[in-house]
C-alpha atoms as a PDB file:
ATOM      1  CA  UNK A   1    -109.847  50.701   2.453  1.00  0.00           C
ATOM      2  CA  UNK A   2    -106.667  52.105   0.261  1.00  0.00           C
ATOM      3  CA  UNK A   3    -107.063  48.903  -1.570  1.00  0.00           C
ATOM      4  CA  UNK A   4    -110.769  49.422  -2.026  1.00  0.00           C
ATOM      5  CA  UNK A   5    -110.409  52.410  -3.671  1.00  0.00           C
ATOM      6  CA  UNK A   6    -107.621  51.211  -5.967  1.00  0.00           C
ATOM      7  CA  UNK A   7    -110.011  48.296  -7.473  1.00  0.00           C
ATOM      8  CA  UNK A   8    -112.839  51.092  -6.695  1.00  0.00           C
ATOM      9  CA  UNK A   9    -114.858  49.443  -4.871  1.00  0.00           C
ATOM     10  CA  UNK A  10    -114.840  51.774  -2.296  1.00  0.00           C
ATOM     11  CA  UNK A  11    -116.291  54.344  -4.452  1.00  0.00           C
ATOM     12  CA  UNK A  12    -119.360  52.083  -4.968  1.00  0.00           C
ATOM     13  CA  UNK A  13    -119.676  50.992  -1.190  1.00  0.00           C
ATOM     14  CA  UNK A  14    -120.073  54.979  -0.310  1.00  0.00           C
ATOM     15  CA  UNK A  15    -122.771  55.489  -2.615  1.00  0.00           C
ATOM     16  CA  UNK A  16    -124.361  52.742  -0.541  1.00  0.00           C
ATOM     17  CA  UNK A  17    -127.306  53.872   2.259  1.00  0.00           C
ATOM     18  CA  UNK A  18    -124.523  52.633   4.648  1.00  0.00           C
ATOM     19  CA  UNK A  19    -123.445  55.510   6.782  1.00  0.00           C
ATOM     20  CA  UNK A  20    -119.614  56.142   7.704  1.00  0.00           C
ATOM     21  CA  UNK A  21    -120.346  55.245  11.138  1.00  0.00           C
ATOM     22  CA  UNK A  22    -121.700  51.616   9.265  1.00  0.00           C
ATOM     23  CA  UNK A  23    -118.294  51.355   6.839  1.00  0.00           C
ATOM     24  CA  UNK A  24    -116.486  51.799   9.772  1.00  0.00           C
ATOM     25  CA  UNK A  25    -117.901  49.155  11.879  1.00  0.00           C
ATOM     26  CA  UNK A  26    -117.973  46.500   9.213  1.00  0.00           C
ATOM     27  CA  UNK A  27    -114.157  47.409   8.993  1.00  0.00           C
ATOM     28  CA  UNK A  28    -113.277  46.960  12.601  1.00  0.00           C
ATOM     29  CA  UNK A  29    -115.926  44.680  14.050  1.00  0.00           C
ATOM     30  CA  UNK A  30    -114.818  41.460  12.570  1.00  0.00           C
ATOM     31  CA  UNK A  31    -110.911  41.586  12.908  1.00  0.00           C
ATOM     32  CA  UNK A  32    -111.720  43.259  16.602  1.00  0.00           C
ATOM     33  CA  UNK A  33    -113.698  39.486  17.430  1.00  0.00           C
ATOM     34  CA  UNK A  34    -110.457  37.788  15.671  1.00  0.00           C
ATOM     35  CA  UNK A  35    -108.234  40.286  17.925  1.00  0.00           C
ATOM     36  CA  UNK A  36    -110.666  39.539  21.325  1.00  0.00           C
ATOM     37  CA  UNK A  37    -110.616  35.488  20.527  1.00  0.00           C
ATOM     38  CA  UNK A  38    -107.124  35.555  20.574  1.00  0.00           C
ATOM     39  CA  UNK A  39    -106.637  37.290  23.853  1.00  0.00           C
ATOM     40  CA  UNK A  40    -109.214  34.597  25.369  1.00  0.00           C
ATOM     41  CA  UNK A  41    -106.845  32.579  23.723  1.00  0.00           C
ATOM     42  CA  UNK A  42    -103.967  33.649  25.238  1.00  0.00           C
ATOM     43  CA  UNK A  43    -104.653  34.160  28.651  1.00  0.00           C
ATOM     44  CA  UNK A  44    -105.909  30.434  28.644  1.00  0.00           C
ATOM     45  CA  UNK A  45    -102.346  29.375  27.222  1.00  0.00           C
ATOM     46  CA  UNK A  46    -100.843  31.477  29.573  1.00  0.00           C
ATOM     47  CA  UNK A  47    -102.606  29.893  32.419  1.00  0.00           C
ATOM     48  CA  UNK A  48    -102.544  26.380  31.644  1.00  0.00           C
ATOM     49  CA  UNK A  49     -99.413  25.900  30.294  1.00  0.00           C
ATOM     50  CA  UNK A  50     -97.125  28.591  32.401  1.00  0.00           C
ATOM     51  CA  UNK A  51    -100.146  28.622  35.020  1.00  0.00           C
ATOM     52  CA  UNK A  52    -100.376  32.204  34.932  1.00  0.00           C
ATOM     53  CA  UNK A  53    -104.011  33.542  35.481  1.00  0.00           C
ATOM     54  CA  UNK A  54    -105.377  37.342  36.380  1.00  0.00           C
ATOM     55  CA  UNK A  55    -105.117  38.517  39.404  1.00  0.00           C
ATOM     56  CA  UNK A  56    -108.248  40.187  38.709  1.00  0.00           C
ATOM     57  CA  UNK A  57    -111.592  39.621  36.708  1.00  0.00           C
ATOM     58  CA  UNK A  58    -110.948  38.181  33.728  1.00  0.00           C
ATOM     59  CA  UNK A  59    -114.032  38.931  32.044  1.00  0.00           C
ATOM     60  CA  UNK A  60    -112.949  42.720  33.156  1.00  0.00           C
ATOM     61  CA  UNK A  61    -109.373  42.030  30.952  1.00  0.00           C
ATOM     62  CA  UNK A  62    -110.823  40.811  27.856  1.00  0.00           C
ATOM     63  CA  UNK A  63    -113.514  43.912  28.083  1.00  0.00           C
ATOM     64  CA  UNK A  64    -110.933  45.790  28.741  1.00  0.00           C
ATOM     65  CA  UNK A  65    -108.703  44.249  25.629  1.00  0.00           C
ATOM     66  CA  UNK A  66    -111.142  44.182  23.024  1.00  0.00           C
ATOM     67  CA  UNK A  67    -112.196  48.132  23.951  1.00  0.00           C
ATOM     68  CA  UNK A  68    -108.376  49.223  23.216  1.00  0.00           C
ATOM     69  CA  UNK A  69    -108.161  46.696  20.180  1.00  0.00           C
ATOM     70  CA  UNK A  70    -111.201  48.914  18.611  1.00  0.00           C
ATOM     71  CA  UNK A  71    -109.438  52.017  19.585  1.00  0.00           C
ATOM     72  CA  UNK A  72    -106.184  50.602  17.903  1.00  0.00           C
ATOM     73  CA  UNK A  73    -108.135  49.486  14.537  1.00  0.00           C
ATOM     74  CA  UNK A  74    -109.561  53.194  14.199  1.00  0.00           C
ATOM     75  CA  UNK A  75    -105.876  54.153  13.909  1.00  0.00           C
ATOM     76  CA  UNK A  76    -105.764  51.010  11.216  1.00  0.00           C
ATOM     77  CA  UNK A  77    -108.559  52.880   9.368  1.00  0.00           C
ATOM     78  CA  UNK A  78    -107.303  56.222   9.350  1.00  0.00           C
ATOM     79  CA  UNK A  79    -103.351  54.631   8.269  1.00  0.00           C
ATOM     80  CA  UNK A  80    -105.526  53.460   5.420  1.00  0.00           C
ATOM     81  CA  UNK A  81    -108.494  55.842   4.472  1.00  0.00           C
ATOM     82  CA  UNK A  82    -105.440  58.553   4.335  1.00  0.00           C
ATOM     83  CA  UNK A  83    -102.839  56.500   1.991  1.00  0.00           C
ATOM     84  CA  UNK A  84    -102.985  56.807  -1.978  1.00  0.00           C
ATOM     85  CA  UNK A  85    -101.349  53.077  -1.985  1.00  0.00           C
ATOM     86  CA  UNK A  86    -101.300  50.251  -0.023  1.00  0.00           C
ATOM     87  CA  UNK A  87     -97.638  50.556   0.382  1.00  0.00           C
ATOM     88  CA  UNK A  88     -98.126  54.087   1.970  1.00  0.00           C
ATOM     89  CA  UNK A  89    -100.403  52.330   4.103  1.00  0.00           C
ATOM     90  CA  UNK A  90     -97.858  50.135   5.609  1.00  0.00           C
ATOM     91  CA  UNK A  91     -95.451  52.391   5.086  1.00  0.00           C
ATOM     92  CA  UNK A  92     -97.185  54.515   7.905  1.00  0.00           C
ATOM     93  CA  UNK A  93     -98.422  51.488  10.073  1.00  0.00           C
ATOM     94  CA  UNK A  94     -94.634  50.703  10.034  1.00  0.00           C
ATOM     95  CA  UNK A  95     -93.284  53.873  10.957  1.00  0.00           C
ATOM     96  CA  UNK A  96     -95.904  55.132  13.456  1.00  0.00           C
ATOM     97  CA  UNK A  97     -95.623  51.727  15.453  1.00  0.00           C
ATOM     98  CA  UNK A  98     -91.746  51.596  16.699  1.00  0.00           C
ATOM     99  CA  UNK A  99     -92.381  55.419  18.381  1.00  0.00           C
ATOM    100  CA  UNK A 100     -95.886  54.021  19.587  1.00  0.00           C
ATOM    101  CA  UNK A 101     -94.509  50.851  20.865  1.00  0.00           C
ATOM    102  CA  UNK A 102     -91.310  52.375  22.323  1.00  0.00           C
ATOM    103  CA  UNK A 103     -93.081  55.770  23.973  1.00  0.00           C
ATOM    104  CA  UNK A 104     -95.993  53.268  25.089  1.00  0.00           C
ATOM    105  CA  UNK A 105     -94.037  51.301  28.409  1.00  0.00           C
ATOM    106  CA  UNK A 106     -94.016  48.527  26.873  1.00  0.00           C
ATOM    107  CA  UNK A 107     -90.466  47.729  26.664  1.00  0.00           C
ATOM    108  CA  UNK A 108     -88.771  50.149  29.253  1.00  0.00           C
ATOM    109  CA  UNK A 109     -90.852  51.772  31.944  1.00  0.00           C
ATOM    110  CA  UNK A 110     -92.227  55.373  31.024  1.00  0.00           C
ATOM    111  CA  UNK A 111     -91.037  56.421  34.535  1.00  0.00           C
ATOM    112  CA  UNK A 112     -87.592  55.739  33.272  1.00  0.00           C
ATOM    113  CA  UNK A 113     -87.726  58.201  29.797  1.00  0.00           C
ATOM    114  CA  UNK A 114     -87.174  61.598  30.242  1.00  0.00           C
ATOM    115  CA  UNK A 115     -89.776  64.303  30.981  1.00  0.00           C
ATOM    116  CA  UNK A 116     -90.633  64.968  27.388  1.00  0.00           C
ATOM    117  CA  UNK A 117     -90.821  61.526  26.641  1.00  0.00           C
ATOM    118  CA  UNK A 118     -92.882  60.929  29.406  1.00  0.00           C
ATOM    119  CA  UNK A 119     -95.476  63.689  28.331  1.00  0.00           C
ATOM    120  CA  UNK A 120     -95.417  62.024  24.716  1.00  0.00           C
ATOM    121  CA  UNK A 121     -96.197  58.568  26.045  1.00  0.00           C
ATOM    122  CA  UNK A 122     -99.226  60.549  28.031  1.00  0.00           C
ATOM    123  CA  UNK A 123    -100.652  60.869  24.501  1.00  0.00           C
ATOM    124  CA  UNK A 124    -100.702  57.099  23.060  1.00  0.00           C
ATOM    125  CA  UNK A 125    -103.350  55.105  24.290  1.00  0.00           C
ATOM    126  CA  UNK A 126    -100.909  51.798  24.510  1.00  0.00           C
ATOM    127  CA  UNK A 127     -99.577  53.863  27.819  1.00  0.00           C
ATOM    128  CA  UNK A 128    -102.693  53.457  29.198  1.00  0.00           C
ATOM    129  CA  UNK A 129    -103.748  50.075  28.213  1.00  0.00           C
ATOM    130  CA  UNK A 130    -100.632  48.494  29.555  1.00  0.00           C
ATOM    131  CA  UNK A 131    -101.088  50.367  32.879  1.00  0.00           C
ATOM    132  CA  UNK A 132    -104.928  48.945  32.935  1.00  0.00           C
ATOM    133  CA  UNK A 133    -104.085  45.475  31.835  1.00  0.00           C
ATOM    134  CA  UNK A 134    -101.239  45.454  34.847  1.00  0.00           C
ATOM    135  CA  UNK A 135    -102.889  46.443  36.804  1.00  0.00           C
ATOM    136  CA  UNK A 136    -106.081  43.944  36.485  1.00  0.00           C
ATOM    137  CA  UNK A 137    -103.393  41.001  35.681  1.00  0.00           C
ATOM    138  CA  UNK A 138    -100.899  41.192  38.317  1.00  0.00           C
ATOM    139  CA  UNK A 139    -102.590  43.384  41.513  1.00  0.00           C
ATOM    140  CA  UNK A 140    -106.285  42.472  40.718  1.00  0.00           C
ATOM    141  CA  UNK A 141    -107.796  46.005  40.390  1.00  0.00           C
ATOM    142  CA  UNK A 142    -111.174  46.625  39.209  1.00  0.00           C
ATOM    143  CA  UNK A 143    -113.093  48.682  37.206  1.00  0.00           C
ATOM    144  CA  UNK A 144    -113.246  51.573  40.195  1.00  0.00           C
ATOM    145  CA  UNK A 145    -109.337  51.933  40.787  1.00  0.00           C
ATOM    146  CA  UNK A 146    -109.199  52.309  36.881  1.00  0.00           C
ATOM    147  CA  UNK A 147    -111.283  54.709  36.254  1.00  0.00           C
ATOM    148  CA  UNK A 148    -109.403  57.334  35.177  1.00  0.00           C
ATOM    149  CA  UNK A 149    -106.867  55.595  32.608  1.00  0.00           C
ATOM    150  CA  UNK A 150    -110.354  53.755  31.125  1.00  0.00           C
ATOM    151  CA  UNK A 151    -111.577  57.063  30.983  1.00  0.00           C
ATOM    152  CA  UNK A 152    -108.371  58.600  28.915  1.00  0.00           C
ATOM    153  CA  UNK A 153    -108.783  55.405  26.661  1.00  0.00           C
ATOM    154  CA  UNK A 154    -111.966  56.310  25.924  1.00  0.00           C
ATOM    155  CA  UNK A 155    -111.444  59.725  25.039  1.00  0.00           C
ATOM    156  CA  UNK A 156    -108.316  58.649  22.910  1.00  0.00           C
ATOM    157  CA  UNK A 157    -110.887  56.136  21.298  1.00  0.00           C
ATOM    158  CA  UNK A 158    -113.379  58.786  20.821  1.00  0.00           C
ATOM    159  CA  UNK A 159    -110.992  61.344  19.163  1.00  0.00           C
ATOM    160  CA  UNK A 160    -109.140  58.034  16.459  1.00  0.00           C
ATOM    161  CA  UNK A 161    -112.854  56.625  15.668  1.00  0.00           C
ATOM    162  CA  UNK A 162    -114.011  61.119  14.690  1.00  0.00           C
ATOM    163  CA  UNK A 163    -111.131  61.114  12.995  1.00  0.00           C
ATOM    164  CA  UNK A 164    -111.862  57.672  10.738  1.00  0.00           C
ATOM    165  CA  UNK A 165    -115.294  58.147  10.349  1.00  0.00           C
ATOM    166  CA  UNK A 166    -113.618  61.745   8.754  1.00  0.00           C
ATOM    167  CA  UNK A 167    -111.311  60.362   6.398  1.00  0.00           C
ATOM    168  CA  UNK A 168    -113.467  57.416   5.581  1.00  0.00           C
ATOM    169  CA  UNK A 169    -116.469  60.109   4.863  1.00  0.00           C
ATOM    170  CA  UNK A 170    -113.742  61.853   2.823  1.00  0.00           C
ATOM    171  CA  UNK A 171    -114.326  61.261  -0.934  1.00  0.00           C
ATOM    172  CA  UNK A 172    -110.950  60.815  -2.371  1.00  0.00           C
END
């Protein structure tokens, strides 16, 4: 987007009949198919070649994937719908994903940070997918057991995709 409006194209794709809601899609949709091919990708390498498969469903994992990769692109959008340059842009993908991938469990087990920590990691919805995807990978839990963290994803999701269509809707 920040290097839409910079050529200003973006200008003209707004005055468009496409609706935010339709700019945002076309943004999101195709790399989120990339994204969701390569997780079908890599669970298959993973399984053949180290002969690691899911515990659980793994139609339920790459749902599961692809839903968070959307949520994660709407943060993509936002980085940069809100940037002036495209060096902002990465500027603030670069700096808002070592605290995200830190805080998230990733690398060292939220149980482990302290309390305040904790209650930050609460708030990034790469907590939650890692939990889910655990969970469905290595004990085989479903859909029902999940509930609740798929539920916090999708509010998270909800909250980063109002707050794109806003700054994409935003006429700069």
């Amino acid at each position: 987007i920040v290097n839409e409006r910079s050529a200003g194209t973006f200008e003209q794709l707004q005055v468009t009949p496409a609706t935010s809601v339709e700019i945002l899609l076309g943004k999101i949709l195709p790399l989120g198919a990339v994204f969701s091919a390569d997780v079908v990708l890599m669970m298959l390498l993973a399984g053949f070649l180290l002969g690691v498969w899911p515990a659980g469903s793994a139609l339920f994992f790459i749902l599961i994937s692809t839903f968070y990769m959307l949520v994660s692109l709407s943060l993509g959008v936002i980085f940069s719908a809100t940037s002036k340059t495209a060096a902002e842009a990465v500027s603030k993908t670069v700096l808002a994903s070592q605290p995200l991938i830190l805080l998230s469990g990733f690398a060292v087990p939220t149980r482990n940070m302290p309390l305040p920590f904790r209650m930050i990691s609460e708030l990034i919805p790469a907590t939650h997918y890692i939990r889910v995807s655990r969970a469905i990978y290595l004990r085989g839990e479903g859909p029902l057991a999940l509930i609740d963290e798929i539920a916090i994803i999708g509010v998270m999701g909800a909250v980063l995709t109002f707050v794109a269509l806003r700054a994409i809707g935003r006429r700069q």
